[in-house]
C-alpha atoms as a PDB file:
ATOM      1  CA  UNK A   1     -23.407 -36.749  -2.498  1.00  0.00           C
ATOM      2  CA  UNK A   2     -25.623 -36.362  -5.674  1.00  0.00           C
ATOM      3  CA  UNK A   3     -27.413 -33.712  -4.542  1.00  0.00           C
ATOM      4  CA  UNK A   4     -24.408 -31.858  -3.081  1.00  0.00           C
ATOM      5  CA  UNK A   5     -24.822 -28.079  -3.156  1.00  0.00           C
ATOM      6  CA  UNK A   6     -21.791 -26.486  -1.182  1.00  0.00           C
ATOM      7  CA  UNK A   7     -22.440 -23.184   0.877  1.00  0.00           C
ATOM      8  CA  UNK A   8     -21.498 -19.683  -0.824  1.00  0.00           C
ATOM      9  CA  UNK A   9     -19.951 -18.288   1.804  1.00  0.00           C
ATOM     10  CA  UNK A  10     -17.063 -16.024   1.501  1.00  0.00           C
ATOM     11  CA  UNK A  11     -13.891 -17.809   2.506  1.00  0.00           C
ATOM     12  CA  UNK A  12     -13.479 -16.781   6.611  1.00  0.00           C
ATOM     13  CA  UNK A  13      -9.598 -16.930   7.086  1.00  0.00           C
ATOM     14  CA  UNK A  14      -8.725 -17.196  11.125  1.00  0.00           C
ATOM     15  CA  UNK A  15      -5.018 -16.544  10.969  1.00  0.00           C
ATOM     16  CA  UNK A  16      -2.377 -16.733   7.995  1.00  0.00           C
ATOM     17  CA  UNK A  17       1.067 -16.485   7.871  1.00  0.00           C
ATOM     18  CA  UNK A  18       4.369 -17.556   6.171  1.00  0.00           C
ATOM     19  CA  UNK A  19       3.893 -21.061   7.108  1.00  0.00           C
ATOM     20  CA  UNK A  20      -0.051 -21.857   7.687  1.00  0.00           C
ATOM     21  CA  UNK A  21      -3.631 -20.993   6.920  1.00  0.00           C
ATOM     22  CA  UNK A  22      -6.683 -21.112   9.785  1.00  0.00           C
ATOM     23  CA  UNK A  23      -9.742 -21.114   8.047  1.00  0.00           C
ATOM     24  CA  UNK A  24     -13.144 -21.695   9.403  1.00  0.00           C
ATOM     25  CA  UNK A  25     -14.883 -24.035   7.206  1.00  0.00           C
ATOM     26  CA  UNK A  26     -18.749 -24.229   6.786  1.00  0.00           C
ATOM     27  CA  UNK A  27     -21.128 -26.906   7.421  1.00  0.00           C
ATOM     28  CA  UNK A  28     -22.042 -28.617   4.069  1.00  0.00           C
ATOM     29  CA  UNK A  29     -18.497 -28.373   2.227  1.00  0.00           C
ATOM     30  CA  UNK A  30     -16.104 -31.087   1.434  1.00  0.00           C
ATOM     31  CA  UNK A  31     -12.386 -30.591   2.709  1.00  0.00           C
ATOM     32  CA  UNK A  32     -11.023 -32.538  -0.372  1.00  0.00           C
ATOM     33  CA  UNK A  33     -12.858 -32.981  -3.607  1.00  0.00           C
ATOM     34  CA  UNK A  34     -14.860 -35.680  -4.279  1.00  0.00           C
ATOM     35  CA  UNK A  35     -14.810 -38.380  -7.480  1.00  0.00           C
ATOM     36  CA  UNK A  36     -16.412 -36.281 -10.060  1.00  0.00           C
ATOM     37  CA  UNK A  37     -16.688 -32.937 -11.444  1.00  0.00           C
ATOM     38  CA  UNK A  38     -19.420 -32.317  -9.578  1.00  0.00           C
ATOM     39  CA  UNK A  39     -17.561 -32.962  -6.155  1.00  0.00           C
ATOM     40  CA  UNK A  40     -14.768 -30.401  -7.106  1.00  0.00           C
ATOM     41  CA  UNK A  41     -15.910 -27.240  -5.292  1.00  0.00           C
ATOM     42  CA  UNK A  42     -14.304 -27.897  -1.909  1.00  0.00           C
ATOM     43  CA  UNK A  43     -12.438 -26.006   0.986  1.00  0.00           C
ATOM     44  CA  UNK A  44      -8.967 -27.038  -0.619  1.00  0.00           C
ATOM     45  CA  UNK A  45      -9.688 -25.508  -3.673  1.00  0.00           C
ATOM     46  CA  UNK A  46     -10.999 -22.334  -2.033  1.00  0.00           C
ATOM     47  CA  UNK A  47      -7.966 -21.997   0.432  1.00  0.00           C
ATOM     48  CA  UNK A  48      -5.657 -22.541  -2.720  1.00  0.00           C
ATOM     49  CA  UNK A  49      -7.576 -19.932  -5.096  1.00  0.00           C
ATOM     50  CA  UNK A  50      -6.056 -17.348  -2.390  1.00  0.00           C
ATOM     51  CA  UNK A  51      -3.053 -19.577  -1.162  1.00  0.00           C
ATOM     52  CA  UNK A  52      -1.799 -21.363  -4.193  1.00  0.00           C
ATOM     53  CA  UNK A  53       1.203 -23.328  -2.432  1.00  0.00           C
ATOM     54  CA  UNK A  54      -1.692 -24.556   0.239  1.00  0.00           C
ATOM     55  CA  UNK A  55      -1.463 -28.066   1.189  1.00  0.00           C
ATOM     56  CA  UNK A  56      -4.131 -30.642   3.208  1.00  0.00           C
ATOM     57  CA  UNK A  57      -2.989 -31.634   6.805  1.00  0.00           C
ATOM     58  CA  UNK A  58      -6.316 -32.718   7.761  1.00  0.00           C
ATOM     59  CA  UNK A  59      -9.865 -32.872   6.986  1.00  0.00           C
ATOM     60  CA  UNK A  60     -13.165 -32.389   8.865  1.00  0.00           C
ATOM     61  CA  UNK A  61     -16.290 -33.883   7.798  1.00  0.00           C
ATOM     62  CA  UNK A  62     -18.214 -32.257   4.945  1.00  0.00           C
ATOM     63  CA  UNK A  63     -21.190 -31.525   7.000  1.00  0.00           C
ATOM     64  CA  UNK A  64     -18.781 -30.743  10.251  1.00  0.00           C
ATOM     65  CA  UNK A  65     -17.828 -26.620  10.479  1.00  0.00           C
ATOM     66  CA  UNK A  66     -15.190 -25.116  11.869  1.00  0.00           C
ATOM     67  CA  UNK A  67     -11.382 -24.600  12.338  1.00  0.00           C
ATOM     68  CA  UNK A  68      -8.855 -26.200  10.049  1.00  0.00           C
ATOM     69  CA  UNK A  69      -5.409 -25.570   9.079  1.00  0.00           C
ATOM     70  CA  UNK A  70      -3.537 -25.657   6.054  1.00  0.00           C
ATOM     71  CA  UNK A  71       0.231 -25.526   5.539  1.00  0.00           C
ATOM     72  CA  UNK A  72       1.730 -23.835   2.983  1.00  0.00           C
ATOM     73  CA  UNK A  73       5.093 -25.119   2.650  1.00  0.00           C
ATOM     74  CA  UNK A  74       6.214 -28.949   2.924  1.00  0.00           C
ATOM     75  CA  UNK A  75       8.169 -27.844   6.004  1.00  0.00           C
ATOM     76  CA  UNK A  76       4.728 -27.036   7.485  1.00  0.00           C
ATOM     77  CA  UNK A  77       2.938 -29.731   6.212  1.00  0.00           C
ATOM     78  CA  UNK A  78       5.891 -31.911   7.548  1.00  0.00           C
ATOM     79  CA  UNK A  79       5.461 -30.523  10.648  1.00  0.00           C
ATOM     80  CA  UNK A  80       1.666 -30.394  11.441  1.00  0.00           C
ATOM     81  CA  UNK A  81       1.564 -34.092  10.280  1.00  0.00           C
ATOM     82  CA  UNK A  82       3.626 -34.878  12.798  1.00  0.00           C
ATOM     83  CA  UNK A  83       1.464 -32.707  15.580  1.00  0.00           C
ATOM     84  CA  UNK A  84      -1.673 -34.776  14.403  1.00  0.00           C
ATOM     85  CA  UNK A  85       0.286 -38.756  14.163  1.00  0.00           C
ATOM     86  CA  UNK A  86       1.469 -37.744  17.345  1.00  0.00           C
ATOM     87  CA  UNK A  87      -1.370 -36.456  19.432  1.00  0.00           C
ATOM     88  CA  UNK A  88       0.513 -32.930  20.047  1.00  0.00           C
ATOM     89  CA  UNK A  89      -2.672 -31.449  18.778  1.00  0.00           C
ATOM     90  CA  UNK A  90      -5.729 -30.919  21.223  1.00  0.00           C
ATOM     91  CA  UNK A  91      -8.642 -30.886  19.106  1.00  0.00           C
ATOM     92  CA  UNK A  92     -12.430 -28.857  20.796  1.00  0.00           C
ATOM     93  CA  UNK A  93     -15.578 -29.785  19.602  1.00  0.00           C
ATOM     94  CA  UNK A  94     -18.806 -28.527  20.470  1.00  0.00           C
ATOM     95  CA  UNK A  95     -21.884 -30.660  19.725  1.00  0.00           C
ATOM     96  CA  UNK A  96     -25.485 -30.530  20.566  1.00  0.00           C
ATOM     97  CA  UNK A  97     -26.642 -33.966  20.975  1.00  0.00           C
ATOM     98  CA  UNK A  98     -30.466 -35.852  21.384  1.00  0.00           C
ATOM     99  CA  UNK A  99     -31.721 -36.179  24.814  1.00  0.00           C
ATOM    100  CA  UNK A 100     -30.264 -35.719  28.481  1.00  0.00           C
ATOM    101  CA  UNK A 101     -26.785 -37.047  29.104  1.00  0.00           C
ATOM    102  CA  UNK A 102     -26.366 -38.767  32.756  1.00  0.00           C
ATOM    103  CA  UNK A 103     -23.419 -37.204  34.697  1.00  0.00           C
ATOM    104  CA  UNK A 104     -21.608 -34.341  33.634  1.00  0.00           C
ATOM    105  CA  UNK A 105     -18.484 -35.873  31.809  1.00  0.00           C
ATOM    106  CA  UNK A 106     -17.075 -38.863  30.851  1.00  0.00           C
ATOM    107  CA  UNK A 107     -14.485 -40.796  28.622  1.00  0.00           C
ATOM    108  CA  UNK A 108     -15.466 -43.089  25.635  1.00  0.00           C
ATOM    109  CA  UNK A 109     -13.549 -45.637  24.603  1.00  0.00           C
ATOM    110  CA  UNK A 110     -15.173 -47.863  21.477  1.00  0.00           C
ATOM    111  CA  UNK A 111     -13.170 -49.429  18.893  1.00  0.00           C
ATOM    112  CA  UNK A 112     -14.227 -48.196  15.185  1.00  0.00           C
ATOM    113  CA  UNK A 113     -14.064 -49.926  11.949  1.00  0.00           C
ATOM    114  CA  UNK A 114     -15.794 -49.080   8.097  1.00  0.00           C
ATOM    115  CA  UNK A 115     -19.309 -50.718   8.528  1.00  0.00           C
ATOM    116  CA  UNK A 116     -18.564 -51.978   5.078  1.00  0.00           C
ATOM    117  CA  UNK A 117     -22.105 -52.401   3.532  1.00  0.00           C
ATOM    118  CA  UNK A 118     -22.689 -49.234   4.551  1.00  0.00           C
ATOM    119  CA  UNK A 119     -20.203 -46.997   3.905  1.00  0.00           C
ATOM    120  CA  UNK A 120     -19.206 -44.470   4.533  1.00  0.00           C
ATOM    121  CA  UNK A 121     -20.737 -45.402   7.809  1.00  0.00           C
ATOM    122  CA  UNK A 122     -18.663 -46.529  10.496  1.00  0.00           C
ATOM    123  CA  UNK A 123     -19.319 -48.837  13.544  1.00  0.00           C
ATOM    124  CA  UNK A 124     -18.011 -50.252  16.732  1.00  0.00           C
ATOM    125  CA  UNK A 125     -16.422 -52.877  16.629  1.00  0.00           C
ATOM    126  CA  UNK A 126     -14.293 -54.859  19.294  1.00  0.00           C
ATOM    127  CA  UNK A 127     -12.702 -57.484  16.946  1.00  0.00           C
ATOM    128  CA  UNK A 128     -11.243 -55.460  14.203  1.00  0.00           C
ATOM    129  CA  UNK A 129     -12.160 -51.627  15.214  1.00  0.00           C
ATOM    130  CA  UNK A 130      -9.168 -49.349  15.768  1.00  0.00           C
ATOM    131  CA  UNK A 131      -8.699 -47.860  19.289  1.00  0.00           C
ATOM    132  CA  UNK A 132     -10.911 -44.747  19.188  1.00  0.00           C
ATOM    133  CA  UNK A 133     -10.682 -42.368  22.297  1.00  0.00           C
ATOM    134  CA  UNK A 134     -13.300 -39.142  23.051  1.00  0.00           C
ATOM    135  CA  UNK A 135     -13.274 -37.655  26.419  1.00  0.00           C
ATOM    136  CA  UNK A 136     -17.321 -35.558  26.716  1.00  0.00           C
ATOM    137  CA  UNK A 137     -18.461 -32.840  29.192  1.00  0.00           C
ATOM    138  CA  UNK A 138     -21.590 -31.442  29.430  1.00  0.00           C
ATOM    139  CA  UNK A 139     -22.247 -27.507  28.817  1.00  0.00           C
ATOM    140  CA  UNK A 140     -25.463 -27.462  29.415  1.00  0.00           C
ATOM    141  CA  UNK A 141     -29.169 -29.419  29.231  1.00  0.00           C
ATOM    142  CA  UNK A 142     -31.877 -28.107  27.871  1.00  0.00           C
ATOM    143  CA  UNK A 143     -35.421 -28.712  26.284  1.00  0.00           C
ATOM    144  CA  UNK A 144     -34.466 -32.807  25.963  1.00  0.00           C
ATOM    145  CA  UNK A 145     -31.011 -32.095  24.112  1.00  0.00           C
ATOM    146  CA  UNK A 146     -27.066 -31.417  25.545  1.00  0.00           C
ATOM    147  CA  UNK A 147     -24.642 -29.247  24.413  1.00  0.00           C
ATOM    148  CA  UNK A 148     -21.504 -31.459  24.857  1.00  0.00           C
ATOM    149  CA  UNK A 149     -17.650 -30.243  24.736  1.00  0.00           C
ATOM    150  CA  UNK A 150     -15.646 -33.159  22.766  1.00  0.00           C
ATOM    151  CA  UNK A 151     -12.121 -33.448  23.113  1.00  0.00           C
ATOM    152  CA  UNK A 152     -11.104 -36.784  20.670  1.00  0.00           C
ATOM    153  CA  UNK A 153      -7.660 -38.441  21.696  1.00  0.00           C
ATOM    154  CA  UNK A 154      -7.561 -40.094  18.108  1.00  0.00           C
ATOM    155  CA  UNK A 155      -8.547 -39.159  15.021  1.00  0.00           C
ATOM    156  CA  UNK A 156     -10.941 -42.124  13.410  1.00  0.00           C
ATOM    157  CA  UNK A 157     -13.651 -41.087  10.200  1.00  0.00           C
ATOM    158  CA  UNK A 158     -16.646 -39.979  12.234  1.00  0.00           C
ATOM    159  CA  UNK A 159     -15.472 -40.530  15.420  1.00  0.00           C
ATOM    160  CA  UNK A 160     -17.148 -38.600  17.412  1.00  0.00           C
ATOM    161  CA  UNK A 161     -20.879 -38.794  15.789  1.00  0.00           C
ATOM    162  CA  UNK A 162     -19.786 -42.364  16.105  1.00  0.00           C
ATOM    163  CA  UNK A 163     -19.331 -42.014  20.122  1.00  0.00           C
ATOM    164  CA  UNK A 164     -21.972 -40.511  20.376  1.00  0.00           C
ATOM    165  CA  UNK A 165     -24.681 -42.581  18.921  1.00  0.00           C
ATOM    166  CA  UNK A 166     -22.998 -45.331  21.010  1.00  0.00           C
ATOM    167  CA  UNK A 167     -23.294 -43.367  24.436  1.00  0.00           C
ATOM    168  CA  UNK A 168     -27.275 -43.116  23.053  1.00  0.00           C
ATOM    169  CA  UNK A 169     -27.012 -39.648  21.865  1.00  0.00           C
ATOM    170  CA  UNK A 170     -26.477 -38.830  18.637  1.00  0.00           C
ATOM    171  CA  UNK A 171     -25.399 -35.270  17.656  1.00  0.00           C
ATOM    172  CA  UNK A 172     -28.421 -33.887  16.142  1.00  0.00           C
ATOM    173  CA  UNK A 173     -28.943 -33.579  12.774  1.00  0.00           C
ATOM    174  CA  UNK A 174     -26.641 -36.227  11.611  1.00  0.00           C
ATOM    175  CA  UNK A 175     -27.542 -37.626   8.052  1.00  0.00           C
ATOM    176  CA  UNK A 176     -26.271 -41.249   8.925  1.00  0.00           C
ATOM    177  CA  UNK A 177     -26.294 -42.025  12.609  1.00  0.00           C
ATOM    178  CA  UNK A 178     -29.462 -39.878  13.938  1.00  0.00           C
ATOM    179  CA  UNK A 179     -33.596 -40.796  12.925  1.00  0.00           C
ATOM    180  CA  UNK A 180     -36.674 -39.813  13.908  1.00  0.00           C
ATOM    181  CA  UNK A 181     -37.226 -35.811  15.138  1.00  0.00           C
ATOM    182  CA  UNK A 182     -32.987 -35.629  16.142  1.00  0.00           C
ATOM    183  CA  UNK A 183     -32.239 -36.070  12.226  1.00  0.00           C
ATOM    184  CA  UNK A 184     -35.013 -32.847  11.403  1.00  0.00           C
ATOM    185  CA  UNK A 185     -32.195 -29.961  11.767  1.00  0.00           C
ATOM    186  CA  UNK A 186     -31.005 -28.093   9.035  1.00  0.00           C
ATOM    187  CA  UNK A 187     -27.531 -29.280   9.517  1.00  0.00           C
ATOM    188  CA  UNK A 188     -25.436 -31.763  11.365  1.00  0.00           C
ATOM    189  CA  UNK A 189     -25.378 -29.875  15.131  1.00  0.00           C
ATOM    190  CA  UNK A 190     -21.415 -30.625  15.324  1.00  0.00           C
ATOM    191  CA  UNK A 191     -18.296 -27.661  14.833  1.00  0.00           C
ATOM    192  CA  UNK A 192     -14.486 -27.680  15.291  1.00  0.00           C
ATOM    193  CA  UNK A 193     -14.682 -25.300  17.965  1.00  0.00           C
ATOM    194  CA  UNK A 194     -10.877 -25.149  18.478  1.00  0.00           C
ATOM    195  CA  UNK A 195      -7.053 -25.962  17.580  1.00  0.00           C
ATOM    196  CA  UNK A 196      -3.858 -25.983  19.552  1.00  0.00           C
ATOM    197  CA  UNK A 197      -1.046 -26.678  18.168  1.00  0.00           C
ATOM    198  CA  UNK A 198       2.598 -25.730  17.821  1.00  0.00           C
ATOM    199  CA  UNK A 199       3.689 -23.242  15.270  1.00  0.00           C
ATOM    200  CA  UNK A 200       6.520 -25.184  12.743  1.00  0.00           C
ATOM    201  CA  UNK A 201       8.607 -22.054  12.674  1.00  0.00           C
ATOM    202  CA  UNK A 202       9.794 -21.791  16.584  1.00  0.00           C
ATOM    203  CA  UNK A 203       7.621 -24.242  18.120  1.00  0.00           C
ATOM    204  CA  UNK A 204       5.392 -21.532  19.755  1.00  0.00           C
ATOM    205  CA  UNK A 205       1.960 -23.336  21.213  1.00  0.00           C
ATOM    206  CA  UNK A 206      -0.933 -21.491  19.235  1.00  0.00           C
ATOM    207  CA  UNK A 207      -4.737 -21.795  19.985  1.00  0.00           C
ATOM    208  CA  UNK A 208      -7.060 -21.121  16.860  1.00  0.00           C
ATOM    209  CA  UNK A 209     -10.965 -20.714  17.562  1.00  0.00           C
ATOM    210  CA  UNK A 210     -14.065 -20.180  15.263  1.00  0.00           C
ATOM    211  CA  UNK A 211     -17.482 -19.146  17.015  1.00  0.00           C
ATOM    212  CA  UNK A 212     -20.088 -21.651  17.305  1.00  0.00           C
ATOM    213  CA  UNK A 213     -22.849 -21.308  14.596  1.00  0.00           C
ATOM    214  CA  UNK A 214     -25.263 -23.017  16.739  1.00  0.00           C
END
């Protein structure tokens, strides 16, 4: 994180309203702020320079784009916490991943724990790993890479780049988990493609999307 140098983009806001805030974060910036002055430039901040009463309901990786939401009342925040504890949220991911996956979709399901030494890596782990779930299908092969649709049934830290690498392809250009020519991309090949959820005033189902960049 010492060398951290967060994107300039303008803040791209998906939907607002009097209870949340869609945004579509960019590859390279934190969620939260780090320790340190250094670390403080993040999406949060951003979201609340425009937002002031914005408040975190969940976080995607900082080199992970894509859609997030943001409550801005504790009713909301209440509410979407809920959504994500309980699953009621269906999460899309779109990934592009090293080599040809065999068959066309499948279901993952690998304990993960903090690879301690290591951190923040994580790693499988069937003696004390917490159940991790990711259900795959393949888009489309081509040129010795996949682009994958994810849909994770939990939420564990890098879940999915974690699945990956275990099913023997790792997203490309992942700073921990990929080597070699699949770690040579200009950014980690992995975006929040889309959000359903219900809306805390009336309960309506929404669906919240931000265009792939890749």
């Amino acid at each position: 994180m010492s060398d951290y140098a967060p994107p300039t983009d303008p803040l791209e806001i998906l939907h607002d309203d009097h209870e949340i805030v869609v945004v579509n974060k960019p590859s390279g910036l934190l969620s939260v702020p780090g320790r340190g002055p250094h670390l403080a430039d993040c999406l949060m901040a951003r979201v609340q320079a425009v937002f002031p009463t914005a408040l975190l309901v969940h976080r995607l990786d900082r080199d992970t784009s894509g859609v997030m939401v943001f409550a801005v009342t504790p009713h909301a925040q209440r509410h979407l916490g809920l959504q994500f504890e309980k699953r009621f949220i269906k999460k899309t991911y779109v990934a592009r991943v090293a080599g040809t996956v065999a068959g066309d979709a499948g279901t993952i399901d690998l304990p993960i724990v903090v690879d301690w030494p290591n951190r923040p890596k994580q790693k499988i782990c069937h003696d004390t790993g917490r159940k991790a779930v990711t259900d795959w299908k393949v888009m489309r092969r081509l040129d010795g890479e996949t682009r994958v649709r994810l849909h994770p049934q939990t939420g564990r830290s890098h879940q999915l780049r974690v699945h990956m690498l275990a099913l023997g392809h790792p997203i490309l250009g992942d700073p921990f988990y990929a080597s070699g020519p699949a770690a040579e991309h200009p950014r980690l090949m992995l975006h929040s493609h889309q959000l359903h959820l219900k809306h805390p005033d009336g309960g309506k189902t929404h669906k919240f999307q931000a265009s792939v960049p890749f």
